[in-house]
Structure formats: structure tokens, C-alpha cells
PDB file of N, CA and C in Angstrom:
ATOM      1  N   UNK A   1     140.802  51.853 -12.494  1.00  0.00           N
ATOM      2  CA  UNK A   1     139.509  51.279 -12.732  1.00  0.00           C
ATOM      3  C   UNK A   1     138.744  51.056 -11.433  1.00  0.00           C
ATOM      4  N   UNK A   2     139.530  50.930 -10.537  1.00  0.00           N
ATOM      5  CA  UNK A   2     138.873  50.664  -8.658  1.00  0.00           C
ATOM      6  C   UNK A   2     137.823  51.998  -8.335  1.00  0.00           C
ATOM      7  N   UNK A   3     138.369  52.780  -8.798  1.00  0.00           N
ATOM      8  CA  UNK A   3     137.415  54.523  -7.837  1.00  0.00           C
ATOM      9  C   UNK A   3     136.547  54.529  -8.887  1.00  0.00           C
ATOM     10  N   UNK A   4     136.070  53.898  -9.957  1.00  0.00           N
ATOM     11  CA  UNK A   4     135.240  53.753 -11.274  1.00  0.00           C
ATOM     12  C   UNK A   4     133.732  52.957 -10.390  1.00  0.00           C
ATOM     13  N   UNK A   5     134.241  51.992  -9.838  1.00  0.00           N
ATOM     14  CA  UNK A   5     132.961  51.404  -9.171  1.00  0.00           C
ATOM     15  C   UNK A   5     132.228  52.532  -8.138  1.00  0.00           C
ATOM     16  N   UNK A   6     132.725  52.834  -7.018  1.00  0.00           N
ATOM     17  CA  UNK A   6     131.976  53.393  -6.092  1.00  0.00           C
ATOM     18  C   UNK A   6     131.052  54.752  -7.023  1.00  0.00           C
ATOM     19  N   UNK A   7     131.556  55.797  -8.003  1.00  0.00           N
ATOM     20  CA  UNK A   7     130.945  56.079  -8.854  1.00  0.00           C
ATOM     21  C   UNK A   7     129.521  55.669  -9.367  1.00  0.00           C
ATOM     22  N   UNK A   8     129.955  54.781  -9.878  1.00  0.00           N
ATOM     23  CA  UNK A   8     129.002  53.942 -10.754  1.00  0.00           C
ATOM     24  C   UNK A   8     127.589  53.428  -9.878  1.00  0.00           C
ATOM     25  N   UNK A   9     128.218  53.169  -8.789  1.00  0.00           N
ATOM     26  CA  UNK A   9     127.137  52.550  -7.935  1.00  0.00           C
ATOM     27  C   UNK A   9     126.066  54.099  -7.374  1.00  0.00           C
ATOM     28  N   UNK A  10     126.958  54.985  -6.944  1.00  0.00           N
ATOM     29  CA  UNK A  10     126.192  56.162  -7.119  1.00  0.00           C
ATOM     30  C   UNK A  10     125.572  57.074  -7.803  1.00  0.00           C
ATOM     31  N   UNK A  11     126.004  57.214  -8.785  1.00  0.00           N
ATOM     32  CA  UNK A  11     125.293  57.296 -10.169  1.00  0.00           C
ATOM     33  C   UNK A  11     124.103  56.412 -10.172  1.00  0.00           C
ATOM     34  N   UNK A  12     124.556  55.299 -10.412  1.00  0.00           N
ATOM     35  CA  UNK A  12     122.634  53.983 -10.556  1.00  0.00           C
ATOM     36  C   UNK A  12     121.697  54.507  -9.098  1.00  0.00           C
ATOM     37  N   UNK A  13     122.410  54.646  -7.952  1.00  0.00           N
ATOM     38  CA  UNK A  13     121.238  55.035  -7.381  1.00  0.00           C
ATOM     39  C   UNK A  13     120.729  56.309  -7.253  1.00  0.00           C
ATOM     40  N   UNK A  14     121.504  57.483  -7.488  1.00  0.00           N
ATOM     41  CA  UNK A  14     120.781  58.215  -8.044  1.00  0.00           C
ATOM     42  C   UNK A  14     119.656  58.526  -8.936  1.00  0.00           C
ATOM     43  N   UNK A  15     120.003  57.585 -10.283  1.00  0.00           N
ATOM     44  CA  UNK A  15     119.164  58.334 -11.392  1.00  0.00           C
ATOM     45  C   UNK A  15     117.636  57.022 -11.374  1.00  0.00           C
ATOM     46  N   UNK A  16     118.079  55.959 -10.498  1.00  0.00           N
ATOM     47  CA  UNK A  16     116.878  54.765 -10.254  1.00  0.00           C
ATOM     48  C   UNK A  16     116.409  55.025  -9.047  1.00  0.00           C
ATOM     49  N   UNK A  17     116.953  55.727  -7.918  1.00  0.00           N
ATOM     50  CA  UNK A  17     116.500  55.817  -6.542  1.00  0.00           C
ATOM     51  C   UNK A  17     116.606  57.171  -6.666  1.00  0.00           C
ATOM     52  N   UNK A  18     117.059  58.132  -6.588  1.00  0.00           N
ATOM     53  CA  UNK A  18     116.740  60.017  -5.914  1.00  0.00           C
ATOM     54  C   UNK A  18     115.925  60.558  -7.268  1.00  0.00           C
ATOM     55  N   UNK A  19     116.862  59.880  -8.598  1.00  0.00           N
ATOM     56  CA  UNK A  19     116.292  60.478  -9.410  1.00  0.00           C
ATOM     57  C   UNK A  19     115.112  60.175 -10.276  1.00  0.00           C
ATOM     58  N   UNK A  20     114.186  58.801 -10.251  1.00  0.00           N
ATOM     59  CA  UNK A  20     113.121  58.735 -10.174  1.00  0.00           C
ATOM     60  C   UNK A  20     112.354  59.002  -9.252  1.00  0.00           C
ATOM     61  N   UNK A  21     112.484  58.947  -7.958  1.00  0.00           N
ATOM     62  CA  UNK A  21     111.627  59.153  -7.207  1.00  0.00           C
ATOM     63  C   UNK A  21     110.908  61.012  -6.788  1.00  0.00           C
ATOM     64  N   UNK A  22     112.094  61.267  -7.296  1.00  0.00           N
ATOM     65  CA  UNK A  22     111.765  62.765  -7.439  1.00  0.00           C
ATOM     66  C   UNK A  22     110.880  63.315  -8.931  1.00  0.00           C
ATOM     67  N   UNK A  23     111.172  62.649 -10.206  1.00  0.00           N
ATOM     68  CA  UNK A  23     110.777  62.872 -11.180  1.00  0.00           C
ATOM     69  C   UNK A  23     109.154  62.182 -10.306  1.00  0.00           C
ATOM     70  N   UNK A  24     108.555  60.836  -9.802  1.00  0.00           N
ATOM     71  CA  UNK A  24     107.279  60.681  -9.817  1.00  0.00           C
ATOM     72  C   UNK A  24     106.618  61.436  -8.917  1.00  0.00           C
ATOM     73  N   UNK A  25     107.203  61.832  -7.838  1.00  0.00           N
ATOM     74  CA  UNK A  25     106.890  63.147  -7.023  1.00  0.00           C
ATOM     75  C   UNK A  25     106.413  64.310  -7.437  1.00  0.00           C
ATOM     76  N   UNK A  26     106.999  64.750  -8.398  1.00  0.00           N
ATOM     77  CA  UNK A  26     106.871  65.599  -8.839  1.00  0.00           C
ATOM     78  C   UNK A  26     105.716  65.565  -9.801  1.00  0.00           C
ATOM     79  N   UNK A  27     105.371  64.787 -10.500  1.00  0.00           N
ATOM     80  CA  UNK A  27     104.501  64.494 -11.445  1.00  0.00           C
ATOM     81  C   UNK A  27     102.908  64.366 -10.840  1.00  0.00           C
ATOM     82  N   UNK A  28     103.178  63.402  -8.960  1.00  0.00           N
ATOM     83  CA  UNK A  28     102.138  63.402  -8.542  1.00  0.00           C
ATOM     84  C   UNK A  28     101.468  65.081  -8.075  1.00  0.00           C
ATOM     85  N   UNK A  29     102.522  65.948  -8.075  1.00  0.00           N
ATOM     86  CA  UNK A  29     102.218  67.111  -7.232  1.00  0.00           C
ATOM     87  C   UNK A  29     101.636  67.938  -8.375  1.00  0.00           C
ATOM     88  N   UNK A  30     101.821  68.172  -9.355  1.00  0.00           N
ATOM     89  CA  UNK A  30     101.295  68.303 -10.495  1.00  0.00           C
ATOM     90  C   UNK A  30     100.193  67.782 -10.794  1.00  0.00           C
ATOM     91  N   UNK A  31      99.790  66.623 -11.006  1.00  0.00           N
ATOM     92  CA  UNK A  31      99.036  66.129 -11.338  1.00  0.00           C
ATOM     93  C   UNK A  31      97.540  66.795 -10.279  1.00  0.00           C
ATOM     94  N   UNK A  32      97.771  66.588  -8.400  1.00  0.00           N
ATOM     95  CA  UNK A  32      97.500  66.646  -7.769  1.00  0.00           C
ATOM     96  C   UNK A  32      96.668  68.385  -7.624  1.00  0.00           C
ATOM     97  N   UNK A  33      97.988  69.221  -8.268  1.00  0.00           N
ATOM     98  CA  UNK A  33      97.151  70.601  -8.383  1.00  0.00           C
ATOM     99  C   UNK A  33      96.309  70.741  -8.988  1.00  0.00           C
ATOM    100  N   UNK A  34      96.662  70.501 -10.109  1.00  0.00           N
ATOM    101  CA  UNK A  34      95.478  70.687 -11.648  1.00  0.00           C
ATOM    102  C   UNK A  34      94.531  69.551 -11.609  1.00  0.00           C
ATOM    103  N   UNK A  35      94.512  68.435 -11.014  1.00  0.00           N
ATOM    104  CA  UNK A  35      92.877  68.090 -10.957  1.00  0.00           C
ATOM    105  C   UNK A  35      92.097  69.154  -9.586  1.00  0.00           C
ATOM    106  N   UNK A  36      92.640  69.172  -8.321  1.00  0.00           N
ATOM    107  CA  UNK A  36      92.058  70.111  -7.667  1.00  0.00           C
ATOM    108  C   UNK A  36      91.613  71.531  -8.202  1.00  0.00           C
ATOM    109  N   UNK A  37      92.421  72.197  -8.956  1.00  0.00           N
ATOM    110  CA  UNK A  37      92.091  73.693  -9.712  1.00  0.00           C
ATOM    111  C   UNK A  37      91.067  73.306 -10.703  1.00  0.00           C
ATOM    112  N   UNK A  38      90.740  71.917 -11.361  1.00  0.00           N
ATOM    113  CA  UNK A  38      89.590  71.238 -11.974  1.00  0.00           C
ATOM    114  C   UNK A  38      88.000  71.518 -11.453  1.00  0.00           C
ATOM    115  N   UNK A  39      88.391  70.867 -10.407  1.00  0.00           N
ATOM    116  CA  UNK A  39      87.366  70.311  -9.557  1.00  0.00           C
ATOM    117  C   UNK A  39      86.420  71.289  -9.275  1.00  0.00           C
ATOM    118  N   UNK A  40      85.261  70.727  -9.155  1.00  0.00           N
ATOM    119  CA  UNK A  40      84.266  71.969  -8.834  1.00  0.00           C
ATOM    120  C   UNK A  40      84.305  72.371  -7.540  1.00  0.00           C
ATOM    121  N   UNK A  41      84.548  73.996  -7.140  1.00  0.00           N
ATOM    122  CA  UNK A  41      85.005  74.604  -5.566  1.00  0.00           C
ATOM    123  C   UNK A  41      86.490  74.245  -5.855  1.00  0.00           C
ATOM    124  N   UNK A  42      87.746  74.698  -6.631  1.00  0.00           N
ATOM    125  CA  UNK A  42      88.829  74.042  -6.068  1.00  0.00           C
ATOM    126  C   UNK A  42      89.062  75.496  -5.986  1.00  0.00           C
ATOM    127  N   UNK A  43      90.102  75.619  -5.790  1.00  0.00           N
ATOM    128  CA  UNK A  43      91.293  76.690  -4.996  1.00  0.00           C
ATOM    129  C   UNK A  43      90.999  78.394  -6.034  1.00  0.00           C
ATOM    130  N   UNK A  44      90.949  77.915  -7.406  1.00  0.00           N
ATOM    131  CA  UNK A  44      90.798  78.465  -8.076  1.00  0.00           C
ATOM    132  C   UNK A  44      89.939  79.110  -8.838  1.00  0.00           C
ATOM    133  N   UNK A  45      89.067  79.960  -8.611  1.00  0.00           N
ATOM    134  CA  UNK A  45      87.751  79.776  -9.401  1.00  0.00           C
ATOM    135  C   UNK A  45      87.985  80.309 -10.844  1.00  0.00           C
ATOM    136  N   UNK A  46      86.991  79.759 -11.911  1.00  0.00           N
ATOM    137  CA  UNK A  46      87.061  80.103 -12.936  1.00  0.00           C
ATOM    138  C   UNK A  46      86.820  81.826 -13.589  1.00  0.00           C
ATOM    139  N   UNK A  47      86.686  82.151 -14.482  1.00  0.00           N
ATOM    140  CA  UNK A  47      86.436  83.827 -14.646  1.00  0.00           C
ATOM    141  C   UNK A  47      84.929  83.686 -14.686  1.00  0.00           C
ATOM    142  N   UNK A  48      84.460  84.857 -13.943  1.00  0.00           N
ATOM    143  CA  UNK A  48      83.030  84.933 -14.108  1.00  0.00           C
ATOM    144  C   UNK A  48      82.220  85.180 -15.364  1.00  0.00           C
ATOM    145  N   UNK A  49      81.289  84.460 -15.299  1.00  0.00           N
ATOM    146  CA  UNK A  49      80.374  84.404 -17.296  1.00  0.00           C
ATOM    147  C   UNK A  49      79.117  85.714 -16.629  1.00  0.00           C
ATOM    148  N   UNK A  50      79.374  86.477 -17.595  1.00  0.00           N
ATOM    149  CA  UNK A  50      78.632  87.512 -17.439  1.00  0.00           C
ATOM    150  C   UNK A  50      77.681  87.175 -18.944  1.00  0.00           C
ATOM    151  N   UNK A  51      76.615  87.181 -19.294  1.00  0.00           N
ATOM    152  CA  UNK A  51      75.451  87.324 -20.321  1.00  0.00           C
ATOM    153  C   UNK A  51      75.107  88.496 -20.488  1.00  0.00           C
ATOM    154  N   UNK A  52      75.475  88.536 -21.835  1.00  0.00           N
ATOM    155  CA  UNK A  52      74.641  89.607 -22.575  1.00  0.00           C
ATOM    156  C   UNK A  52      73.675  89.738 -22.993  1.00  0.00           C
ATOM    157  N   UNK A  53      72.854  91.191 -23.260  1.00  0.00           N
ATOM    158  CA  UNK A  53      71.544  91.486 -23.208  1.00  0.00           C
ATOM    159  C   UNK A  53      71.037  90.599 -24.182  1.00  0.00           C
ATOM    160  N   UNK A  54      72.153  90.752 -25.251  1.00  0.00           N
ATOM    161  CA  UNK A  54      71.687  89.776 -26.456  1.00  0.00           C
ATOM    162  C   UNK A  54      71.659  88.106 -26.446  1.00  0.00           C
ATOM    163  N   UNK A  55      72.381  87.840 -25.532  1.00  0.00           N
ATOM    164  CA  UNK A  55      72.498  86.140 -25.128  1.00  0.00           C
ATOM    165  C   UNK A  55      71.325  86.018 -24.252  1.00  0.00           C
ATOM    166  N   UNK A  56      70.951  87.045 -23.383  1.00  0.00           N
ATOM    167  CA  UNK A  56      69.674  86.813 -22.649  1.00  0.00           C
ATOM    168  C   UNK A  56      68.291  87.127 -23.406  1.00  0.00           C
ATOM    169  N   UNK A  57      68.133  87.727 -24.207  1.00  0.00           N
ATOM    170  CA  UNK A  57      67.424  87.747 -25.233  1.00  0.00           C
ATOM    171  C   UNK A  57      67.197  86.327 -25.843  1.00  0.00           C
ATOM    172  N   UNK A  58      67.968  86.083 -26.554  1.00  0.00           N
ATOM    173  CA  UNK A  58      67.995  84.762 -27.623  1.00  0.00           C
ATOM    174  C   UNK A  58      67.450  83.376 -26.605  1.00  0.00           C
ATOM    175  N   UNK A  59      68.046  83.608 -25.399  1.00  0.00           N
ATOM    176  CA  UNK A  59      67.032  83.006 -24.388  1.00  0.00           C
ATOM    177  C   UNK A  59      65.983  82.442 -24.257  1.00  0.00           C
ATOM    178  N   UNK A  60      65.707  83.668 -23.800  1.00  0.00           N
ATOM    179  CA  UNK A  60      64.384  83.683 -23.570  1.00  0.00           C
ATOM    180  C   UNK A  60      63.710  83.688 -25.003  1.00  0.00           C
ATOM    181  N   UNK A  61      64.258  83.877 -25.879  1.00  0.00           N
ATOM    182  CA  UNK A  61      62.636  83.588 -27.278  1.00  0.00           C
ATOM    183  C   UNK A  61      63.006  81.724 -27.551  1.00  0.00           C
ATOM    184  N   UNK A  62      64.615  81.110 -27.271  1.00  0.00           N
ATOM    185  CA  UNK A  62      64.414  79.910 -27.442  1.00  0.00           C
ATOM    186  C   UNK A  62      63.608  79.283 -26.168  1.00  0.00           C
ATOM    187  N   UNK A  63      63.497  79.721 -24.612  1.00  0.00           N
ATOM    188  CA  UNK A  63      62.325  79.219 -24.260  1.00  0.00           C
ATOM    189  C   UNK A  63      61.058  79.399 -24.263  1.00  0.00           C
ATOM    190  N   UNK A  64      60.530  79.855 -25.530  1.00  0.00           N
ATOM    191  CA  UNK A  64      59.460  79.892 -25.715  1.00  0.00           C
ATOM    192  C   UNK A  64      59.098  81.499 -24.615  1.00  0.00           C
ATOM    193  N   UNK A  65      59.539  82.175 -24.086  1.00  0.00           N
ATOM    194  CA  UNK A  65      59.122  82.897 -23.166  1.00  0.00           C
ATOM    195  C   UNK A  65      58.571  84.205 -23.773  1.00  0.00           C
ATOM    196  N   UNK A  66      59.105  84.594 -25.273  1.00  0.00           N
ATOM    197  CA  UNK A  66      58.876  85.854 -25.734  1.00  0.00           C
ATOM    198  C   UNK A  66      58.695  85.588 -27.146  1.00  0.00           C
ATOM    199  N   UNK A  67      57.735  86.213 -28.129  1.00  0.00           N
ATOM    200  CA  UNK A  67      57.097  85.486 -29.038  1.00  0.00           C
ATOM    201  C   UNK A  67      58.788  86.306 -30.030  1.00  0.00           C
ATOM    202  N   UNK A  68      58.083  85.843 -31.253  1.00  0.00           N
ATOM    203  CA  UNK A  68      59.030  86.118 -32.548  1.00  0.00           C
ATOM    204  C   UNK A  68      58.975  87.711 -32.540  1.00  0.00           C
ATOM    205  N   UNK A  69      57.534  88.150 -33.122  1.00  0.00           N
ATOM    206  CA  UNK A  69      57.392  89.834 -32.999  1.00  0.00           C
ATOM    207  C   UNK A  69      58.305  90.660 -31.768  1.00  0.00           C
ATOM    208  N   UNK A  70      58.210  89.946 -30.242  1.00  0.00           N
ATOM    209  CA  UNK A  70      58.370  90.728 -29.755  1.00  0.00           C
ATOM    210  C   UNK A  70      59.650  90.636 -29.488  1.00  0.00           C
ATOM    211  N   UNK A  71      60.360  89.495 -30.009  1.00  0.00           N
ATOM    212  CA  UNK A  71      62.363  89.063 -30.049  1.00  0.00           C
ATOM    213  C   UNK A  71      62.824  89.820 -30.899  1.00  0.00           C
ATOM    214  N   UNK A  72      62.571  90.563 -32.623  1.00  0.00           N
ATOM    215  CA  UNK A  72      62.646  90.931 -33.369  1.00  0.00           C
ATOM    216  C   UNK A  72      62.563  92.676 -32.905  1.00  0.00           C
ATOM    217  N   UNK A  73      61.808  92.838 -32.020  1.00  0.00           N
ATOM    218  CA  UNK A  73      61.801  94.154 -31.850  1.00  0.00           C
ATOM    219  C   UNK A  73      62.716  94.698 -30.865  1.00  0.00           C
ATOM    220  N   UNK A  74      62.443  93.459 -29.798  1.00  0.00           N
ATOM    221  CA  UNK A  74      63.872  94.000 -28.916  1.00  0.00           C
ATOM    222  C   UNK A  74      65.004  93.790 -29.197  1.00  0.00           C
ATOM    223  N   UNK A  75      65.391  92.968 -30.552  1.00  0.00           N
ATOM    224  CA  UNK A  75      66.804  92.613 -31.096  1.00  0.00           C
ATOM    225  C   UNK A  75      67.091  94.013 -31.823  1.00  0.00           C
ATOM    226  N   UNK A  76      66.138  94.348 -32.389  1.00  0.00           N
ATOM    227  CA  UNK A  76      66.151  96.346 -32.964  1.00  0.00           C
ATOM    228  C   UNK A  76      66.502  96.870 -32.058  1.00  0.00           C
ATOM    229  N   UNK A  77      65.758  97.032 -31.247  1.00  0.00           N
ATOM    230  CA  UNK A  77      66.132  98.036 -30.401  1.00  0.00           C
ATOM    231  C   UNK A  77      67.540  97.792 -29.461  1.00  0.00           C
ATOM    232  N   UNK A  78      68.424  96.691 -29.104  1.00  0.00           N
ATOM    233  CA  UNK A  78      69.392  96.529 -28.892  1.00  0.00           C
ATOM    234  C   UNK A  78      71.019  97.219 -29.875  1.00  0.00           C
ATOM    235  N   UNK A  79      69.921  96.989 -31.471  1.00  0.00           N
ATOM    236  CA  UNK A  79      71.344  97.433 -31.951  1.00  0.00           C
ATOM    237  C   UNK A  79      71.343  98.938 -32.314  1.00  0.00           C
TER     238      UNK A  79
END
């Protein structure tokens, strides 16, 4: 039962001392990437948004920039 203690005592500080401290480490480094890859400018940039003729279309007639007749005709002539 004597060589049972020194065990035991290493074990508890392991899994309360190496082995939490590594589990919150780890969590901060994680945490730490993915808000940076978040962030606007981080490491990572997002995929580029390319618009289509037809998304730029619909556009411009919701700002008022191109009347109904002439959205209707270039929506024809798109398809």
C-alpha cells in the first residue's frame, strides 16, 4: 500500500496541474486562431464574392438606377 501513495500524488498532479493546464492552453490557442481568422484582415482571407450580371442587374433596378422597361429587357436578353 506504501508505493500506492507516491503514485497517487502524481497522478493528482498531473491530471489538476500538467493536465489541465495543457487542456486550457490549448483551448486558449484555439480559441486565439479562429477569432483572428474572424477578424477583419486576419491571416486568412475569405473566398472572393464575385457578382453576377444578374445580381448586378437586380441592383441597379432596386436602386432606382434603371427603370422597369429597361430591367425587363436586359433580364431577356441575359437569358
Amino acid at each position: 500500500m506504501f508505493w500506492f501513495w507516491p503514485w497517487h500524488g502524481f497522478l493528482l498532479w498531473w491530471l489538476f496541474g500538467r493536465g489541465i493546464t495543457t487542456i486550457i492552453l490549448l483551448v486558449l490557442v484555439i480559441w486565439a486562431v479562429t477569432s483572428w481568422r474572424r477578424a477583419p484582415g486576419g491571416f486568412i482571407p475569405g473566398p472572393p464574392r464575385s457578382s453576377s450580371a444578374r445580381d448586378i442587374l437586380e441592383e441597379r433596378y432596386a436602386k432606382g438606377e434603371i427603370q422597369r422597361d429597361e430591367y425587363l429587357q436586359k433580364k431577356q436578353d441575359l437569358n
